[in-house]
C-alpha atoms as a PDB file:
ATOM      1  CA  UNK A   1     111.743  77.734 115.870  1.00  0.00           C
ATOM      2  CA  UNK A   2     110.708  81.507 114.480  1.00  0.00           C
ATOM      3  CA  UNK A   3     111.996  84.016 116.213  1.00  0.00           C
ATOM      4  CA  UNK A   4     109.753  87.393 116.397  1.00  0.00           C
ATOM      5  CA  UNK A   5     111.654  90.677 116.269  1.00  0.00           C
ATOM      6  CA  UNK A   6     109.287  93.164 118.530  1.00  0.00           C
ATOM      7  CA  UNK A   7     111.451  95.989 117.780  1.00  0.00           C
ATOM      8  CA  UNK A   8     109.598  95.713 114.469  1.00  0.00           C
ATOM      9  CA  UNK A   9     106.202  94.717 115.799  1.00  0.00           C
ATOM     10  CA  UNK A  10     104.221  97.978 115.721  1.00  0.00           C
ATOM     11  CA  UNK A  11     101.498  96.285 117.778  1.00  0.00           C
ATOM     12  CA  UNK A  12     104.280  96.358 120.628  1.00  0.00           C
ATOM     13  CA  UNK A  13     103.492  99.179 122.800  1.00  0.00           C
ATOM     14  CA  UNK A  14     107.312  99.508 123.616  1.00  0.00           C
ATOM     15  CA  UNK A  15     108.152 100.382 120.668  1.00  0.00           C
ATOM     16  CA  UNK A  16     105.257 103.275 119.702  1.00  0.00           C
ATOM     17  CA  UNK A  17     106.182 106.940 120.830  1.00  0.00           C
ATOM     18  CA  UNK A  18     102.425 107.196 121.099  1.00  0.00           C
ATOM     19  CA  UNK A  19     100.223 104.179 122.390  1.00  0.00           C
ATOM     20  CA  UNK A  20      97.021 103.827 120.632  1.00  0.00           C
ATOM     21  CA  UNK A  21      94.533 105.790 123.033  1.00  0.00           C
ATOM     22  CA  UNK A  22      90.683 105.077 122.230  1.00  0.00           C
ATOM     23  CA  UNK A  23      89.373 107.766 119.816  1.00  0.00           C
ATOM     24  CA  UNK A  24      87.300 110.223 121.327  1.00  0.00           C
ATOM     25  CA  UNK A  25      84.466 111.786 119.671  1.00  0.00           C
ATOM     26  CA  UNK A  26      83.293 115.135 120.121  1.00  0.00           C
ATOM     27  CA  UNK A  27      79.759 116.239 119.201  1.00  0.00           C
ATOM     28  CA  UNK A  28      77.615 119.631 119.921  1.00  0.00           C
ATOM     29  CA  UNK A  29      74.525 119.412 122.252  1.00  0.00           C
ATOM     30  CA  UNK A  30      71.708 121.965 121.574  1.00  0.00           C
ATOM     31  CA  UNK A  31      67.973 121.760 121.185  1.00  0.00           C
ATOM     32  CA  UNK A  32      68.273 121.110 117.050  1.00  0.00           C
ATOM     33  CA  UNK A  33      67.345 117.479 116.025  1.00  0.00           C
ATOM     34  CA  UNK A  34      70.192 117.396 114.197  1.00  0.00           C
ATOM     35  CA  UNK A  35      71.785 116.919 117.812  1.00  0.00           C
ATOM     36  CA  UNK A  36      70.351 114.225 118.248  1.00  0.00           C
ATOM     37  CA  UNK A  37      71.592 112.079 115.125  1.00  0.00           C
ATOM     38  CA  UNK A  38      75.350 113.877 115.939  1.00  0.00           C
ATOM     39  CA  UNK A  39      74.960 112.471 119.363  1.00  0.00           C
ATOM     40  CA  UNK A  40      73.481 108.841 118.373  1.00  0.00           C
ATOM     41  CA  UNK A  41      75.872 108.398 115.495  1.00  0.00           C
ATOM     42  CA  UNK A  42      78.987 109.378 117.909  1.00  0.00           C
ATOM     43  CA  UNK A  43      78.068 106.924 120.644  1.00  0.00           C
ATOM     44  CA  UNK A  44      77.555 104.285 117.816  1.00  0.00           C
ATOM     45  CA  UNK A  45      81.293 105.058 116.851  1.00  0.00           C
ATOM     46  CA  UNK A  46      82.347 104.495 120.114  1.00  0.00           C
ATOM     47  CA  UNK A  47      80.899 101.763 121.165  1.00  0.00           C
ATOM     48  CA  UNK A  48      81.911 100.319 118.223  1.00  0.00           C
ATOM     49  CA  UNK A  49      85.672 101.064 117.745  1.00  0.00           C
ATOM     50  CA  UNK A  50      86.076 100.858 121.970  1.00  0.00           C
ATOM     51  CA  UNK A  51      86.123 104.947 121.842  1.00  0.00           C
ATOM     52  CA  UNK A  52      84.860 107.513 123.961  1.00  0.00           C
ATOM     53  CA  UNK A  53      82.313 110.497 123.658  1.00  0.00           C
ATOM     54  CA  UNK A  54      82.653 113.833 124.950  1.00  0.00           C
ATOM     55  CA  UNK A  55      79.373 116.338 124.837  1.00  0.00           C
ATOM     56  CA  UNK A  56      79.759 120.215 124.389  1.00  0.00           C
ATOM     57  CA  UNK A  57      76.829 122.218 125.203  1.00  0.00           C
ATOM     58  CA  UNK A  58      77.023 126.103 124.946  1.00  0.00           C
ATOM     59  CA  UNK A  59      75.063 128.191 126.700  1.00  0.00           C
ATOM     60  CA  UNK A  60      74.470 131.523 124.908  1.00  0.00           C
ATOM     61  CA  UNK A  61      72.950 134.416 126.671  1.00  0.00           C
ATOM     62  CA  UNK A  62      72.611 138.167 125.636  1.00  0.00           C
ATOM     63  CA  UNK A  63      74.793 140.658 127.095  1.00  0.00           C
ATOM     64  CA  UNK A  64      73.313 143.187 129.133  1.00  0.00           C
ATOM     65  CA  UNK A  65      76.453 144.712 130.764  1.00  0.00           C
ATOM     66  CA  UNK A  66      74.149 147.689 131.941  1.00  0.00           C
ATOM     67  CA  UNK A  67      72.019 145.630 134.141  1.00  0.00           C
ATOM     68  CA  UNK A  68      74.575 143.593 135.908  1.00  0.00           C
ATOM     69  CA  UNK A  69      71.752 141.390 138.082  1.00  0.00           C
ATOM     70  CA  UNK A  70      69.456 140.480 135.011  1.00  0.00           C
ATOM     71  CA  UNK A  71      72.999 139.776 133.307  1.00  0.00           C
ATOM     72  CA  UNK A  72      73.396 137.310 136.185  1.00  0.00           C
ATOM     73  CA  UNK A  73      70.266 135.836 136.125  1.00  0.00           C
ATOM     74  CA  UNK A  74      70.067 135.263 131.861  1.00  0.00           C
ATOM     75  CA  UNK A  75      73.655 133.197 132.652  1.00  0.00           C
ATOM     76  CA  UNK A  76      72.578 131.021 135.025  1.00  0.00           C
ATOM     77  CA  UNK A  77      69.593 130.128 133.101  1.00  0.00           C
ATOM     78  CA  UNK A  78      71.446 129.614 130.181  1.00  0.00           C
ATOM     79  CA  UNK A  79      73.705 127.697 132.449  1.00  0.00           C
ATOM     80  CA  UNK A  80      71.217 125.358 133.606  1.00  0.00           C
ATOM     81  CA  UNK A  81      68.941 124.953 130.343  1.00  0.00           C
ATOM     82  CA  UNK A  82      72.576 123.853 129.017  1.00  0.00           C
ATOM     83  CA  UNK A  83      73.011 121.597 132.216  1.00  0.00           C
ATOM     84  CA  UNK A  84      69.794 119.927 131.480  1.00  0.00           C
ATOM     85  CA  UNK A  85      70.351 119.526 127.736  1.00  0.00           C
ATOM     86  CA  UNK A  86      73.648 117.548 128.398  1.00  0.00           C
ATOM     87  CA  UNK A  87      72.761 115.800 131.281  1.00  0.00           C
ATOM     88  CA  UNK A  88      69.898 114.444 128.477  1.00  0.00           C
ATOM     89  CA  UNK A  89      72.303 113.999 125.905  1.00  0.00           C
ATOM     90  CA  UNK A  90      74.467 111.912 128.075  1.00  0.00           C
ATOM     91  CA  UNK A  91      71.529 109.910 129.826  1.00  0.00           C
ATOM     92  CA  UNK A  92      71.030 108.983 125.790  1.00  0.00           C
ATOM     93  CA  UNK A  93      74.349 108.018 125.374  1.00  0.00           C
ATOM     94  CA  UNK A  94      74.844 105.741 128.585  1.00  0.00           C
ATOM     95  CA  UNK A  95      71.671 103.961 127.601  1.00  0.00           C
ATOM     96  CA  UNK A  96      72.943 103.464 124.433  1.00  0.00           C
ATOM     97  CA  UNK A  97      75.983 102.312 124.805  1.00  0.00           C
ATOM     98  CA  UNK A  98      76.862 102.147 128.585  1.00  0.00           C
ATOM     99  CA  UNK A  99      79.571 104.613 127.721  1.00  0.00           C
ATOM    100  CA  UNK A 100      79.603 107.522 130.365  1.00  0.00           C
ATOM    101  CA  UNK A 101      80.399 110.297 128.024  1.00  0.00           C
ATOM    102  CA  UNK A 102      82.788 113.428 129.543  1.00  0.00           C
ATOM    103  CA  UNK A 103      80.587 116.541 129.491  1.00  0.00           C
ATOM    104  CA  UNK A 104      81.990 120.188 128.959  1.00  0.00           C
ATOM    105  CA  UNK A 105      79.489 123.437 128.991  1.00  0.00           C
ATOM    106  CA  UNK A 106      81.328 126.960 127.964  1.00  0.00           C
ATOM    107  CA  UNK A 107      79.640 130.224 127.544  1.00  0.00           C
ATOM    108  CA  UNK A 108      79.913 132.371 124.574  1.00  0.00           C
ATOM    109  CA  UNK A 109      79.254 131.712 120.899  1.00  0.00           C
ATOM    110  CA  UNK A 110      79.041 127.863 119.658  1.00  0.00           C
ATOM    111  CA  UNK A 111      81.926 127.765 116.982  1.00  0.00           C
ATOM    112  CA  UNK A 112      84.042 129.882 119.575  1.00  0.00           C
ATOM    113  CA  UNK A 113      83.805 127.475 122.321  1.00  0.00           C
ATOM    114  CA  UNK A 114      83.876 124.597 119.929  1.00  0.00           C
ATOM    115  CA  UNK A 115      87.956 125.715 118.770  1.00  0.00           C
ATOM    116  CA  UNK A 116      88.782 126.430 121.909  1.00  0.00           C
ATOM    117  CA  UNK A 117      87.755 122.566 123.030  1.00  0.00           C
ATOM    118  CA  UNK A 118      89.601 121.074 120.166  1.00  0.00           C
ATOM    119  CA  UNK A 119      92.449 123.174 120.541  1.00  0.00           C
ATOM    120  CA  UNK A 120      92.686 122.561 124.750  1.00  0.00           C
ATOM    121  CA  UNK A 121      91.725 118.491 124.173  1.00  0.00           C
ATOM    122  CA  UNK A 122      94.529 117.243 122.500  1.00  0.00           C
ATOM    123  CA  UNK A 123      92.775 113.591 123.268  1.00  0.00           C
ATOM    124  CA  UNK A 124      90.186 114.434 120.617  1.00  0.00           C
ATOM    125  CA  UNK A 125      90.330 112.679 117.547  1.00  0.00           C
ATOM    126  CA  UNK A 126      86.572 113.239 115.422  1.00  0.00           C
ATOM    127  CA  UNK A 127      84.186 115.950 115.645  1.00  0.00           C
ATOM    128  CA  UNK A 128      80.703 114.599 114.941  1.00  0.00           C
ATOM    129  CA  UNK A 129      78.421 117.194 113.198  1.00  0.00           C
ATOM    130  CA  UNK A 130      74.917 116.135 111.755  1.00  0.00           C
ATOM    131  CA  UNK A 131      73.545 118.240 108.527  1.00  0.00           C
ATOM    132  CA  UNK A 132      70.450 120.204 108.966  1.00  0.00           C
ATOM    133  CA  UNK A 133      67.624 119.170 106.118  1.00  0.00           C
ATOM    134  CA  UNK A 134      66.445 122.444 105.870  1.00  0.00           C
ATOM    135  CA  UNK A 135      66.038 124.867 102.344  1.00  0.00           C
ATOM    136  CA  UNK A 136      68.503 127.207 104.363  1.00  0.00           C
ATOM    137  CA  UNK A 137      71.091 124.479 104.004  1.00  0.00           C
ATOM    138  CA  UNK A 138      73.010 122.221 106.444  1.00  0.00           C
ATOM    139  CA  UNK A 139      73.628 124.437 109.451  1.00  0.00           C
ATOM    140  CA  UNK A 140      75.978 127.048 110.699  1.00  0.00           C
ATOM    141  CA  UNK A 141      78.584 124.553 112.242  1.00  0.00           C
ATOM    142  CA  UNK A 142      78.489 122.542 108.806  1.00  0.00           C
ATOM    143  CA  UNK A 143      79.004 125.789 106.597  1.00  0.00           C
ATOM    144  CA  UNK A 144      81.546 127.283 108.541  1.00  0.00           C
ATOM    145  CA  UNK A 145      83.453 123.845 108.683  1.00  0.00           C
ATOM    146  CA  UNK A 146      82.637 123.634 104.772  1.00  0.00           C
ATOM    147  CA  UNK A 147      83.704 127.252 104.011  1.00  0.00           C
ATOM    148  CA  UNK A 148      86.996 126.187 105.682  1.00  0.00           C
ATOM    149  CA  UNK A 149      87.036 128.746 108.540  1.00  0.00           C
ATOM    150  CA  UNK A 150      86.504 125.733 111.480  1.00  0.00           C
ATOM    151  CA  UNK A 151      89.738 124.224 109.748  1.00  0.00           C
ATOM    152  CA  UNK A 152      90.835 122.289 112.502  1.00  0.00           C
ATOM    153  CA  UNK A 153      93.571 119.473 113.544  1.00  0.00           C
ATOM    154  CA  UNK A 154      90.580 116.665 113.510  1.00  0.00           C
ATOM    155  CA  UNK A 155      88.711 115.424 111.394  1.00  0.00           C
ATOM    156  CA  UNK A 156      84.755 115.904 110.798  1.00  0.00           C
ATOM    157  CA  UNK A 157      82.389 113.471 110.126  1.00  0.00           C
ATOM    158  CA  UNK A 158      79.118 115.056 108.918  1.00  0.00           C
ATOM    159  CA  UNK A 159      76.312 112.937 109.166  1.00  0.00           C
ATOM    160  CA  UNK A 160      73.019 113.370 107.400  1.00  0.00           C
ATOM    161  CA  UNK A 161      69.724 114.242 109.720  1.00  0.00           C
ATOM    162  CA  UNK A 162      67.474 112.564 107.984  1.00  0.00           C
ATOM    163  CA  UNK A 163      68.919 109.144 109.484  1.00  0.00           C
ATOM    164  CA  UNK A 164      66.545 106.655 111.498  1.00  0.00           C
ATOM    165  CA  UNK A 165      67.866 105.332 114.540  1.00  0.00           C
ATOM    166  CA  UNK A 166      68.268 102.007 112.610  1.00  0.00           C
ATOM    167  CA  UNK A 167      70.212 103.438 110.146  1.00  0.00           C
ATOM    168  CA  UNK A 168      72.773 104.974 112.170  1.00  0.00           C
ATOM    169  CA  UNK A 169      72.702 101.755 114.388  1.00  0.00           C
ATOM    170  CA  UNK A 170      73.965 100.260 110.989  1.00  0.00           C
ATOM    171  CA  UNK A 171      76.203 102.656 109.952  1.00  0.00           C
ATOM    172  CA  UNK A 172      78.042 102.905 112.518  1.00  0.00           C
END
């Protein structure tokens, strides 16, 4: 008869600290088809690895602290063009996947926002950023994570745009 020690299994949950929670995979919403591979390649992750996707949109509006009402009014549009962006975004992912992806909007500038989820969401584990294609280079998010000032606790996976749908599907 062999006799199985669990106190030195580390598949037994008893004996982990920290039980194995699903990753969960953060990516940026916005208008940029770059989005769009961040958002297909995340929900590819997680479907495959049995993770789960949470979508950040920012709504950015000027500030007009003179004119309080047209203040007012440029939020709540931003507020619900960000609203409708995510809501897409997650429609995408659900009928991608069938994962129901958490969604977070913030107000204020992108990379801003962006720390202050990873730093509140200690449940994230991978920040999915997709490369622009443009002569300009990759993006702002990808240079400022490059240039080491988004040096965060999690990881980054930066995914090229150019990707088909197939390819990602494959990838991933």
């Amino acid at each position: 008869m062999v006799h199985q020690n669990t106190t030195d299994d580390p598949n037994n949950e008893q004996n982990s600290a920290h039980p194995q929670r699903p990753r969960k995979f953060l990516v940026i919403v916005d208008k940029t088809a770059e989005s769009r591979v961040a958002v297909r390649f995340a929900t590819r992750r997680a479907q495959h690895t049995g993770g789960r996707v949470t979508l950040l949109c920012v709504a950015q509006h000027d500030d007009f602290q003179q004119w309080r009402g047209v203040e007012e009014l440029m939020r709540d549009e931003a507020h619900r063009e960000a609203e409708n962006l995510i809501y897409e975004a997650a429609k995408a992912v659900n009928e991608i996947s069938g994962i129901l992806p958490e969604l977070v909007i913030l107000h204020g500038q992108t990379a801003d926002c962006l720390s202050e989820v990873i730093k509140n969401d200690g449940e994230i584990s991978i920040l999915v950023l997709a490369a622009g294609a443009s002569k300009e280079g990759p993006g702002p998010l990808v240079s400022s994570f490059l240039g080491g000032v988004g040096a965060n606790r999690i990881p980054v996976t930066i995914v090229p745009s150019a990707l088909s749908d197939a390819e990602i599907d494959s990838l991933a």
